[in-house]
PDB file of N, CA and C in Angstrom:
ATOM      1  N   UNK A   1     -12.501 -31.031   9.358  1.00  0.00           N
ATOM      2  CA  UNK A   1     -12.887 -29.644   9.239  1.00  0.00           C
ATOM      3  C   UNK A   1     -13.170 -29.122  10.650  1.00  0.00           C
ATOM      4  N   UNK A   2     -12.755 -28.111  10.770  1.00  0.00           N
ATOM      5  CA  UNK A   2     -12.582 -27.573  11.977  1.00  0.00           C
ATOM      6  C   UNK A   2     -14.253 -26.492  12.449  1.00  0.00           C
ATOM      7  N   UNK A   3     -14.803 -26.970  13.399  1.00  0.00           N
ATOM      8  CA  UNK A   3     -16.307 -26.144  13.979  1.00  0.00           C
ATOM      9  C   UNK A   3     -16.498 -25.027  13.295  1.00  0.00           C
ATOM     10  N   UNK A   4     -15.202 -24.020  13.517  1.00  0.00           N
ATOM     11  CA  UNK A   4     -15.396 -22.620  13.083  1.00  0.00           C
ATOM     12  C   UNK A   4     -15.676 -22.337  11.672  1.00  0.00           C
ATOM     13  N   UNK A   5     -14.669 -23.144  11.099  1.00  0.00           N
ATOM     14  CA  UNK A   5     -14.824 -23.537   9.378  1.00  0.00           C
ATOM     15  C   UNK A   5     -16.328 -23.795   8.865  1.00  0.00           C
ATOM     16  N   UNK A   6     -16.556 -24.621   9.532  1.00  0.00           N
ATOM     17  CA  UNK A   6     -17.731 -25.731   9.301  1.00  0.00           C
ATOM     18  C   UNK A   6     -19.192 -24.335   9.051  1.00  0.00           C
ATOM     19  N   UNK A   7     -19.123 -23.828  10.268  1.00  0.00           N
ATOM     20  CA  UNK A   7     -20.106 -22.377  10.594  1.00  0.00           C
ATOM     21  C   UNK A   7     -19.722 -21.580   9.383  1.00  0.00           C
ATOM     22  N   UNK A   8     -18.334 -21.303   9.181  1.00  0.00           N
ATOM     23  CA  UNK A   8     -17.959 -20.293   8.566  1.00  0.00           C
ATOM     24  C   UNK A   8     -18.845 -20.234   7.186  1.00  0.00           C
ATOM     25  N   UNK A   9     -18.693 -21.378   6.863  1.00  0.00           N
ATOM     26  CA  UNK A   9     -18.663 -22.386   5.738  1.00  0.00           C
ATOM     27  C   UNK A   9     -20.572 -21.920   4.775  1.00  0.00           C
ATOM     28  N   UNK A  10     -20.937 -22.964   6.584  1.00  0.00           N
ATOM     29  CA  UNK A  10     -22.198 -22.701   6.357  1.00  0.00           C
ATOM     30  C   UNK A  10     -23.480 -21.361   6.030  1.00  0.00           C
ATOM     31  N   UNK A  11     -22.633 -20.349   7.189  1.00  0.00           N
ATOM     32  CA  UNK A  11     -23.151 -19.443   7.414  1.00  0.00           C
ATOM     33  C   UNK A  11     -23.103 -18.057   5.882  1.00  0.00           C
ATOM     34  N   UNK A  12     -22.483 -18.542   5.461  1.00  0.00           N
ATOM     35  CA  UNK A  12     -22.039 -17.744   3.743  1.00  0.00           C
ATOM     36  C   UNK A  12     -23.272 -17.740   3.102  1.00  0.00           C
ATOM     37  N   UNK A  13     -24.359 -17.020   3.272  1.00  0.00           N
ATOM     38  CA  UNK A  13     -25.611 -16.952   2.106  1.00  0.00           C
ATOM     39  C   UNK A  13     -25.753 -15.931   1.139  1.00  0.00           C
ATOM     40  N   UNK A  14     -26.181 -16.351   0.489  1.00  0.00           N
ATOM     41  CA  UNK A  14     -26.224 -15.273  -1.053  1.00  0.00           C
ATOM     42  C   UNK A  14     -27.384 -15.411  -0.964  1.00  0.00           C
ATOM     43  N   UNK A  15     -28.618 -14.503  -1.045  1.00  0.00           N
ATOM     44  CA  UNK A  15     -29.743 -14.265  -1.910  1.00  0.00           C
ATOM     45  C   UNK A  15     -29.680 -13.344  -3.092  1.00  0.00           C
ATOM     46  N   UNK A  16     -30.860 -13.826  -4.189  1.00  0.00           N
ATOM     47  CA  UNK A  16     -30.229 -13.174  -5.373  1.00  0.00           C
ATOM     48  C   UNK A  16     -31.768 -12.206  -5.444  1.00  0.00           C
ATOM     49  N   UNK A  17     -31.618 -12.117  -6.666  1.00  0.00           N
ATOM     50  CA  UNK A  17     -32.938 -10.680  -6.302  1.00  0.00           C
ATOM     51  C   UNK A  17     -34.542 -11.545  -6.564  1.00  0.00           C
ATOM     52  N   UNK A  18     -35.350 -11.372  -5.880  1.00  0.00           N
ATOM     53  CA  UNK A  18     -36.413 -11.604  -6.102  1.00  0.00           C
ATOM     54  C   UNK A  18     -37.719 -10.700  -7.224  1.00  0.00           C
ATOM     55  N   UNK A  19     -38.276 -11.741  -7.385  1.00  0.00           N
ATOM     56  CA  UNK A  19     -39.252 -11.421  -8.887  1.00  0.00           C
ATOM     57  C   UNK A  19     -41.170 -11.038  -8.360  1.00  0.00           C
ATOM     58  N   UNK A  20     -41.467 -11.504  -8.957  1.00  0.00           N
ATOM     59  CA  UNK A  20     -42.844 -10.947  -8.375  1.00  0.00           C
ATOM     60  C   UNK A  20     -43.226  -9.691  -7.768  1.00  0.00           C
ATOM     61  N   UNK A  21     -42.861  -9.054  -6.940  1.00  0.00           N
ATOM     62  CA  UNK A  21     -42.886  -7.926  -6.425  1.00  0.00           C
ATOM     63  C   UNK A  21     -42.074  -6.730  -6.808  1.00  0.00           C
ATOM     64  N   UNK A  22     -40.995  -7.624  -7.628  1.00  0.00           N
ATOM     65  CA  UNK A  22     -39.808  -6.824  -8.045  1.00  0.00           C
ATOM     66  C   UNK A  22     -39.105  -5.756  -7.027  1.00  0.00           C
ATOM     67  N   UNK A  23     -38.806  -6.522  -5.885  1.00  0.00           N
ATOM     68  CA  UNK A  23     -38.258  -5.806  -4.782  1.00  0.00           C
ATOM     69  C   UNK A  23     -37.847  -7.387  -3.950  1.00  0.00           C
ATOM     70  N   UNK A  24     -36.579  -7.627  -3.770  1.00  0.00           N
ATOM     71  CA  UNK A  24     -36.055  -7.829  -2.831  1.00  0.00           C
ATOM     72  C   UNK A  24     -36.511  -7.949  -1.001  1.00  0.00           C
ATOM     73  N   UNK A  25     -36.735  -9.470  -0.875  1.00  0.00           N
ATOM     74  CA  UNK A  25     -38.012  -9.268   0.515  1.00  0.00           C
ATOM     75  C   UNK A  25     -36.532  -9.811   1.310  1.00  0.00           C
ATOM     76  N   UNK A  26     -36.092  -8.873   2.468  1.00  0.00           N
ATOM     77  CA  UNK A  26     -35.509  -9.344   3.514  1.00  0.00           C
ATOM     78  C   UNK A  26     -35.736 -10.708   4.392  1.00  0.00           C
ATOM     79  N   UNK A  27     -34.481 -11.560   4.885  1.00  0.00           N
ATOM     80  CA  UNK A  27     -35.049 -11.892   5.390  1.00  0.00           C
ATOM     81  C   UNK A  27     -35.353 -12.061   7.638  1.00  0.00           C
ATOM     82  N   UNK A  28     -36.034 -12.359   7.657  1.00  0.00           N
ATOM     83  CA  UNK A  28     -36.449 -11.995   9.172  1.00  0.00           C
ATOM     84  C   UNK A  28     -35.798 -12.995  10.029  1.00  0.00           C
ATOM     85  N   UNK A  29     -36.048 -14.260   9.976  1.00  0.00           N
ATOM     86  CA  UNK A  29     -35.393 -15.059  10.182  1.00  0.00           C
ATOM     87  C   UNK A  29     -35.106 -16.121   9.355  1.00  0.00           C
ATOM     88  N   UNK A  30     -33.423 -17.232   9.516  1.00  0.00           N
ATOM     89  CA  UNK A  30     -33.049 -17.980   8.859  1.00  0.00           C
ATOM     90  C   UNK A  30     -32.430 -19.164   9.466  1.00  0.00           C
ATOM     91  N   UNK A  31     -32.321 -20.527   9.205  1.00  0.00           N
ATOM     92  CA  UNK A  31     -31.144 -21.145   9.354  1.00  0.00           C
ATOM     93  C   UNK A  31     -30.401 -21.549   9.198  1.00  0.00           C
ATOM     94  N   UNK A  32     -29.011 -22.071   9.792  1.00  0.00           N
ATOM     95  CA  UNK A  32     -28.305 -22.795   9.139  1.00  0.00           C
ATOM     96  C   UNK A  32     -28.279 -24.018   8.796  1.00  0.00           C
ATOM     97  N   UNK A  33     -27.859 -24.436   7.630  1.00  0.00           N
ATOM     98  CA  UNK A  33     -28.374 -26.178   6.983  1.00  0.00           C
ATOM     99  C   UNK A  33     -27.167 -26.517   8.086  1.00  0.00           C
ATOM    100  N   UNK A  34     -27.272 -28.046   8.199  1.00  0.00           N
ATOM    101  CA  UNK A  34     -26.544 -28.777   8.915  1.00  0.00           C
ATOM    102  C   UNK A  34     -25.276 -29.607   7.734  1.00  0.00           C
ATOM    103  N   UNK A  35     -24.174 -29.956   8.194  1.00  0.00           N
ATOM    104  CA  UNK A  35     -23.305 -30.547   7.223  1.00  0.00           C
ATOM    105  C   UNK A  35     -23.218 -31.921   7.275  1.00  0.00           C
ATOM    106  N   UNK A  36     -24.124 -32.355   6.123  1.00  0.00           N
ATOM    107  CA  UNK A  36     -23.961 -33.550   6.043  1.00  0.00           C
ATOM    108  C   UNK A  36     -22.968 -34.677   6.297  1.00  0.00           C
ATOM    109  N   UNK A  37     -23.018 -35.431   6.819  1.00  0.00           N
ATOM    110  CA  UNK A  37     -22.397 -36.476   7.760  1.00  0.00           C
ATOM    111  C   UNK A  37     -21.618 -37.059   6.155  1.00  0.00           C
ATOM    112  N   UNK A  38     -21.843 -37.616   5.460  1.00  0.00           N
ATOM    113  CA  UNK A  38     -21.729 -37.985   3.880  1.00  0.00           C
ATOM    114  C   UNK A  38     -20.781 -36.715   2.921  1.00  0.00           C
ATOM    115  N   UNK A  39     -21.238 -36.130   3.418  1.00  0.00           N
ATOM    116  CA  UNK A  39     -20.328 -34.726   2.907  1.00  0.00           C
ATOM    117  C   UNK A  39     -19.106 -34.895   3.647  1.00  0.00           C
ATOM    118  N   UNK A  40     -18.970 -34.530   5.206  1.00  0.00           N
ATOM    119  CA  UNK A  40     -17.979 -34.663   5.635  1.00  0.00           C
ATOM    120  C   UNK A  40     -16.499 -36.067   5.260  1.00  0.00           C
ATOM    121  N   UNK A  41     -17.859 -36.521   4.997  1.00  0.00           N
ATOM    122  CA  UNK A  41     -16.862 -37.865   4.188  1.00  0.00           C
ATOM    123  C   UNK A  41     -15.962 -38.122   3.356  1.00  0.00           C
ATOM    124  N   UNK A  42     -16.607 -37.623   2.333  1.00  0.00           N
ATOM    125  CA  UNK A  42     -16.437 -37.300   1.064  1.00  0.00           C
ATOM    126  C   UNK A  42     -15.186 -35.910   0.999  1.00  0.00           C
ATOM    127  N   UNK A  43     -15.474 -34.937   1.632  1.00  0.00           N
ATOM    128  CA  UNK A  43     -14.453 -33.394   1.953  1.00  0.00           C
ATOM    129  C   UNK A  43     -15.370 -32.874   0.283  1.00  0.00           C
ATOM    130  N   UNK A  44     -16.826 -32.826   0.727  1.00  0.00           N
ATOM    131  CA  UNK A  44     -17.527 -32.213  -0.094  1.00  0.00           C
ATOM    132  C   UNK A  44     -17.783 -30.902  -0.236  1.00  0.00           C
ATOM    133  N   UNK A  45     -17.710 -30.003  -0.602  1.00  0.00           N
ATOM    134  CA  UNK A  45     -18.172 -28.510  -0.411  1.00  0.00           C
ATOM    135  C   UNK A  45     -18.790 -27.514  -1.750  1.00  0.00           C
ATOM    136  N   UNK A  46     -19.948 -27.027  -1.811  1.00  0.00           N
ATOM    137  CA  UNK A  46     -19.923 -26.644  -2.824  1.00  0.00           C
ATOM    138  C   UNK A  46     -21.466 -25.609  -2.499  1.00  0.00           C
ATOM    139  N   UNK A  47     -22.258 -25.184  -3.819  1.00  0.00           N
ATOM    140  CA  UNK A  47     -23.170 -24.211  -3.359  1.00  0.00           C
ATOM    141  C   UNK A  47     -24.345 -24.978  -3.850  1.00  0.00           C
ATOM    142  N   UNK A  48     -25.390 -24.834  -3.490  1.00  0.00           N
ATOM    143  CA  UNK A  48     -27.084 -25.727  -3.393  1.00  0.00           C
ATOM    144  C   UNK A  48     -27.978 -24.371  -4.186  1.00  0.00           C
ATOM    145  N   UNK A  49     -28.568 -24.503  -4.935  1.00  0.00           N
ATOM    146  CA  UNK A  49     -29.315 -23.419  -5.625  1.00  0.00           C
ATOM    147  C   UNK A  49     -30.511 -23.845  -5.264  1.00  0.00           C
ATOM    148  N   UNK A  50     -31.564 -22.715  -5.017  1.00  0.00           N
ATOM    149  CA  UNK A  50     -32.908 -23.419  -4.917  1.00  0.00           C
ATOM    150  C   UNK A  50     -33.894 -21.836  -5.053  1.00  0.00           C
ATOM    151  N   UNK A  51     -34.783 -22.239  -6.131  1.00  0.00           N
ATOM    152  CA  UNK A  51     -36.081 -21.388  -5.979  1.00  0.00           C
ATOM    153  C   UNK A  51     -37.036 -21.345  -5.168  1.00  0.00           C
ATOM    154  N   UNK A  52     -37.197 -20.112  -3.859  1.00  0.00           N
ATOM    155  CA  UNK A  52     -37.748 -20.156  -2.765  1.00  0.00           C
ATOM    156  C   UNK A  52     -39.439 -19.240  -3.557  1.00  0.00           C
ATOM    157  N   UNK A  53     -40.700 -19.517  -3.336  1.00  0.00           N
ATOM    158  CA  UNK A  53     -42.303 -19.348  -3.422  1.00  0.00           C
ATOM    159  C   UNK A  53     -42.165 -18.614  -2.343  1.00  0.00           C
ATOM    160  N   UNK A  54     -42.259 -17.773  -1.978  1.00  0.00           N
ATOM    161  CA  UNK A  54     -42.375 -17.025  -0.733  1.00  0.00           C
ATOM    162  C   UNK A  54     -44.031 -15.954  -0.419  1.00  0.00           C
ATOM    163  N   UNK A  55     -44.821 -16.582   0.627  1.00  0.00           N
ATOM    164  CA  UNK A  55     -46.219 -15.769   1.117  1.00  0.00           C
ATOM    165  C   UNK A  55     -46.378 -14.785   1.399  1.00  0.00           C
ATOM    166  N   UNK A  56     -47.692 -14.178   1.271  1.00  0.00           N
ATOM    167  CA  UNK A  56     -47.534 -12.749   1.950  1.00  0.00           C
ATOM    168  C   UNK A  56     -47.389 -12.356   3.017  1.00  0.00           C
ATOM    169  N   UNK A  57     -47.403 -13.797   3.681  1.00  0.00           N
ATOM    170  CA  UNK A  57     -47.065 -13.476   5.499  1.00  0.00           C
ATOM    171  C   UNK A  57     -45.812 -13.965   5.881  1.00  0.00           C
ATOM    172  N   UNK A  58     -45.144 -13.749   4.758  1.00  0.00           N
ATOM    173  CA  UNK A  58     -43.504 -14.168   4.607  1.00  0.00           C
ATOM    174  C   UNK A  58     -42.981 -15.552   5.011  1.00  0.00           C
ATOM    175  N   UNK A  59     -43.701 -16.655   5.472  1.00  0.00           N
ATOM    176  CA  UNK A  59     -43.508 -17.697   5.184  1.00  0.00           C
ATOM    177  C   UNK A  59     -42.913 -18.395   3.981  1.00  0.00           C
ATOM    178  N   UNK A  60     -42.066 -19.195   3.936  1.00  0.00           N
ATOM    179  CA  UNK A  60     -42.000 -20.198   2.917  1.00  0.00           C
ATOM    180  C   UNK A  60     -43.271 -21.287   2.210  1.00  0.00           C
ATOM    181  N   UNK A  61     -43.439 -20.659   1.224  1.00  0.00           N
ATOM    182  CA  UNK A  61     -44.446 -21.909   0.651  1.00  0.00           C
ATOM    183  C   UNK A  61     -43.959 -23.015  -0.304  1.00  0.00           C
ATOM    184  N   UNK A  62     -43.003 -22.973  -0.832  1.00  0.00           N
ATOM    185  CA  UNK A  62     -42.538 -24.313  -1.796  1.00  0.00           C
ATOM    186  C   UNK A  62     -41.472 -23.766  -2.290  1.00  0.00           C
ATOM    187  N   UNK A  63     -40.615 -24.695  -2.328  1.00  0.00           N
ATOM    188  CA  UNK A  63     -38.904 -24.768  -2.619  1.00  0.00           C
ATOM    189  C   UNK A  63     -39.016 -25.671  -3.694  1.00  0.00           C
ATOM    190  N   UNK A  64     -38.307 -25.508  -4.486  1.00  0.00           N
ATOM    191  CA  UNK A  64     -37.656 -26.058  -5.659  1.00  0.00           C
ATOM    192  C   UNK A  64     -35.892 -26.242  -6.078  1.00  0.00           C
ATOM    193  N   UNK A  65     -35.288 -27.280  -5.927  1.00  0.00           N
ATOM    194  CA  UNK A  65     -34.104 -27.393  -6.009  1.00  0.00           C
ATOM    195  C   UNK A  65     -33.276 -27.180  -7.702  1.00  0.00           C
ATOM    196  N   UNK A  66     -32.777 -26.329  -8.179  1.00  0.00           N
ATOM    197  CA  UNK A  66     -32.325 -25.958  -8.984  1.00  0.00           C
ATOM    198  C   UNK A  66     -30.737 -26.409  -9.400  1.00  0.00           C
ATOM    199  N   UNK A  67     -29.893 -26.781  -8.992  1.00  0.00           N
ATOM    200  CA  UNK A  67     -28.838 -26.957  -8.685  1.00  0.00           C
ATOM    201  C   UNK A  67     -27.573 -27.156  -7.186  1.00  0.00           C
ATOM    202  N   UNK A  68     -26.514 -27.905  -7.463  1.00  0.00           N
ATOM    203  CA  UNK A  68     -25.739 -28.042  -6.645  1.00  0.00           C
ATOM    204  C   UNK A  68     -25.601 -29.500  -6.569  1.00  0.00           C
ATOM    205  N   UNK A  69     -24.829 -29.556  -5.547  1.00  0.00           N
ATOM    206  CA  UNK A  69     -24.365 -31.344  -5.264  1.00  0.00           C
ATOM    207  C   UNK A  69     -25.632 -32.273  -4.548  1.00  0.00           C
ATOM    208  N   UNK A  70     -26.336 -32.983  -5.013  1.00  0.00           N
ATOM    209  CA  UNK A  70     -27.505 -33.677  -4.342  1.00  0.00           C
ATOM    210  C   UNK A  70     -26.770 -33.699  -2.976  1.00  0.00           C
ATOM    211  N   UNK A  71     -25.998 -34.113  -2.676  1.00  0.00           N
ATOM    212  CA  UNK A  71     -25.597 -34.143  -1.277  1.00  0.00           C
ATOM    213  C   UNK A  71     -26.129 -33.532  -0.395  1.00  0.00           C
ATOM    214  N   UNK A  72     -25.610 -32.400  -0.973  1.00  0.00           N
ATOM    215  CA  UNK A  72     -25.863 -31.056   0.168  1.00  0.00           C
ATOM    216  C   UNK A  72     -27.238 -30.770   0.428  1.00  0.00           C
ATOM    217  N   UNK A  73     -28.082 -31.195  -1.249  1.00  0.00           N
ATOM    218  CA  UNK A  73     -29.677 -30.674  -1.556  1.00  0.00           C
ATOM    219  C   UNK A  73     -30.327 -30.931  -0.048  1.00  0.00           C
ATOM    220  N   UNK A  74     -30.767 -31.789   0.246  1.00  0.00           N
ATOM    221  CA  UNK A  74     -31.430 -32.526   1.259  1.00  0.00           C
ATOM    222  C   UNK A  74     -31.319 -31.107   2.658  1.00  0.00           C
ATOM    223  N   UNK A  75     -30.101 -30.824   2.811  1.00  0.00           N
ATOM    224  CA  UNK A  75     -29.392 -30.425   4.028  1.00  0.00           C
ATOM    225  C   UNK A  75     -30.014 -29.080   4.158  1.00  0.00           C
ATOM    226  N   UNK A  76     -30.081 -28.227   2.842  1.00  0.00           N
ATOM    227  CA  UNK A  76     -30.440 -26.952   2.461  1.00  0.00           C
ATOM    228  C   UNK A  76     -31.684 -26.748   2.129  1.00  0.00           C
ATOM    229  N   UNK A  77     -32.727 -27.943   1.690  1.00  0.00           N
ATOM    230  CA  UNK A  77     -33.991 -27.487   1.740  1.00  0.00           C
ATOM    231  C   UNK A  77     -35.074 -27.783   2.676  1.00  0.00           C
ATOM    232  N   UNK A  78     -34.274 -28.464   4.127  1.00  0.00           N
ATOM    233  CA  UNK A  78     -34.858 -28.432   5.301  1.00  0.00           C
ATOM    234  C   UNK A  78     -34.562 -26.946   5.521  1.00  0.00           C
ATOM    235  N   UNK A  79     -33.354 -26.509   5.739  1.00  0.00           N
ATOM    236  CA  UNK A  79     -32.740 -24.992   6.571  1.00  0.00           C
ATOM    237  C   UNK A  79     -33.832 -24.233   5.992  1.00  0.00           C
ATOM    238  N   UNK A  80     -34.187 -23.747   4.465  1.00  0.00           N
ATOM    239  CA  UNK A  80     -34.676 -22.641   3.899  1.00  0.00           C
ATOM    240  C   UNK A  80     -36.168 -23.086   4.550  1.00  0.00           C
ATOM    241  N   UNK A  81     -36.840 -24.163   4.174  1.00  0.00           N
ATOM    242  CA  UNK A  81     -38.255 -23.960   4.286  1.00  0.00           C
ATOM    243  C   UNK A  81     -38.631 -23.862   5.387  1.00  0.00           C
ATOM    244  N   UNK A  82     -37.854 -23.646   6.527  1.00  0.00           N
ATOM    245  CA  UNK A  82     -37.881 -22.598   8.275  1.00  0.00           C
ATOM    246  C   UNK A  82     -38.078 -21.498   8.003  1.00  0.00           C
ATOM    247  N   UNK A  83     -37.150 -20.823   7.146  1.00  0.00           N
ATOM    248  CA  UNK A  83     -36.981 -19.419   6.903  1.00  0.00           C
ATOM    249  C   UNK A  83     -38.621 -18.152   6.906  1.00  0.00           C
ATOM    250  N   UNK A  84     -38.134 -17.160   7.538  1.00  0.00           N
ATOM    251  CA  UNK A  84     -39.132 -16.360   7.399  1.00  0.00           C
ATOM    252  C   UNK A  84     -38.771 -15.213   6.756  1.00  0.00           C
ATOM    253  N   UNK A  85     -39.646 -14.754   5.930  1.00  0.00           N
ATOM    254  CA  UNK A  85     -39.226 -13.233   5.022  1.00  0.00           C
ATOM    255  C   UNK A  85     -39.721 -12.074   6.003  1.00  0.00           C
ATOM    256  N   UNK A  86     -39.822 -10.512   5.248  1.00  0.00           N
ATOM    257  CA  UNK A  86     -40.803  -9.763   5.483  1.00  0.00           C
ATOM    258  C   UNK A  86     -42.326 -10.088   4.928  1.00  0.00           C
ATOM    259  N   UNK A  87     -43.482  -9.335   5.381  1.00  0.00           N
ATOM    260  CA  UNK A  87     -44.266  -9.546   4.792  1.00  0.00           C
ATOM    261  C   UNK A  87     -44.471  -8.760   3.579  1.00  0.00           C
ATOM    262  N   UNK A  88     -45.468  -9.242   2.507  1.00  0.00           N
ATOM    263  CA  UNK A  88     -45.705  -8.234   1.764  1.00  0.00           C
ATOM    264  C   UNK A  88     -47.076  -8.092   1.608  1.00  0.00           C
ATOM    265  N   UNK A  89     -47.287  -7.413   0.349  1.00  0.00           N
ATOM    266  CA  UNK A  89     -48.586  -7.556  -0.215  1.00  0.00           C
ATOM    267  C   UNK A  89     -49.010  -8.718  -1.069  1.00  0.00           C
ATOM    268  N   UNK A  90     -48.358  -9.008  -1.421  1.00  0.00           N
ATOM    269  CA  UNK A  90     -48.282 -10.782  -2.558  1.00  0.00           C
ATOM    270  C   UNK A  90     -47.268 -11.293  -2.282  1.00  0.00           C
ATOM    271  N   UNK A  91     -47.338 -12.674  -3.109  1.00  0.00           N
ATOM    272  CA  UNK A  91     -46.732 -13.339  -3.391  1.00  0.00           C
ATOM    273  C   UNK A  91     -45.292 -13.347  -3.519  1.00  0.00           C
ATOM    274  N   UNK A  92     -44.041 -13.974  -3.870  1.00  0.00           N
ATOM    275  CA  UNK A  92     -42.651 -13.639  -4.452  1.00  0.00           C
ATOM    276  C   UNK A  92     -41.964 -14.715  -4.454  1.00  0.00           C
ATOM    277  N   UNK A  93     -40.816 -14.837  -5.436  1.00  0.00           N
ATOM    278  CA  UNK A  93     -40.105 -15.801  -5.398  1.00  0.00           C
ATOM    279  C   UNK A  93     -38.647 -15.323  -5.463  1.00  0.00           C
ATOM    280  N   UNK A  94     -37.682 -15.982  -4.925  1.00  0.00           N
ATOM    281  CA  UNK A  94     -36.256 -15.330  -4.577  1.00  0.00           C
ATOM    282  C   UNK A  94     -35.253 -16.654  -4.960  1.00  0.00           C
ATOM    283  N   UNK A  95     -34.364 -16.557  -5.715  1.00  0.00           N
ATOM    284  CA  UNK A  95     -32.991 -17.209  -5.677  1.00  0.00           C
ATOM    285  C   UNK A  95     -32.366 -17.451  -4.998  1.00  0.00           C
ATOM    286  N   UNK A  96     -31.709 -18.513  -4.055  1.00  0.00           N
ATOM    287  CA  UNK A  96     -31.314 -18.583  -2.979  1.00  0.00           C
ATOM    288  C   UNK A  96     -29.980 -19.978  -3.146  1.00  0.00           C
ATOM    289  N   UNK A  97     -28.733 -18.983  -2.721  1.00  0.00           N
ATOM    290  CA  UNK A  97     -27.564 -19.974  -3.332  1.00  0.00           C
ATOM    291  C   UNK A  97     -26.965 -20.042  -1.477  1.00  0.00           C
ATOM    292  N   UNK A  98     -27.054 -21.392  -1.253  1.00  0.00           N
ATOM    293  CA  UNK A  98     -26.146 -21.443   0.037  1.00  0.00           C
ATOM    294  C   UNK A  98     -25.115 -22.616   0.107  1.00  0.00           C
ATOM    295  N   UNK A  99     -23.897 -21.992   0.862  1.00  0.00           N
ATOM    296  CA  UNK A  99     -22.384 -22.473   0.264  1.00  0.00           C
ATOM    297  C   UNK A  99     -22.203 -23.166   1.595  1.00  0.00           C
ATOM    298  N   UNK A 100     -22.020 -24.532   1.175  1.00  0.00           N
ATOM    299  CA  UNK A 100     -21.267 -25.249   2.107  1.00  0.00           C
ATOM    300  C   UNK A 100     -19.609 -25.087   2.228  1.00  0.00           C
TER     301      UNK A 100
END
């Protein structure tokens, strides 16, 4: 797989709508998961689902893995629990599908 691919690949995020606040919290900053060495192996590719807890100081507070290839799981719930939102007034939780 070729670098650009690999980014291309990675860099593809979907967030889905978030609950609690019932508004959609941007996010501020993010990263990209890394591609598993085991994946590359394999010519694995696929999407990692995970329920992101998100603070009022837009931090990540607890991830929950919902679906996708265990493979990838590992790879994607280091990247997200970096992630920073906006802030809000409470609490929130957001759907978060990222495509290897």
């Amino acid at each position: 797989m070729t670098k650009l691919n690999y980014i291309l690949l990675c860099a593809a995020l979907m967030v889905g709508s978030a609950s609690g606040a019932d508004q959609e919290r941007k996010i501020v900053r993010s990263e990209t998961p890394d591609y598993p060495a085991l994946a590359g192996k394999m010519n694995l590719h696929g999407t990692v689902k995970l329920k992101v807890w998100i603070g009022p100081d837009g931090a990540v507070r607890r991830l929950e893995y919902i679906g996708g290839h265990p493979v990838l799981a590992e790879s994607a719930l280091k990247a997200v629990k970096m992630w920073r939102y906006q802030a809000a007034a409470q609490e929130s939780t957001a759907v978060v599908e990222l495509k290897f």
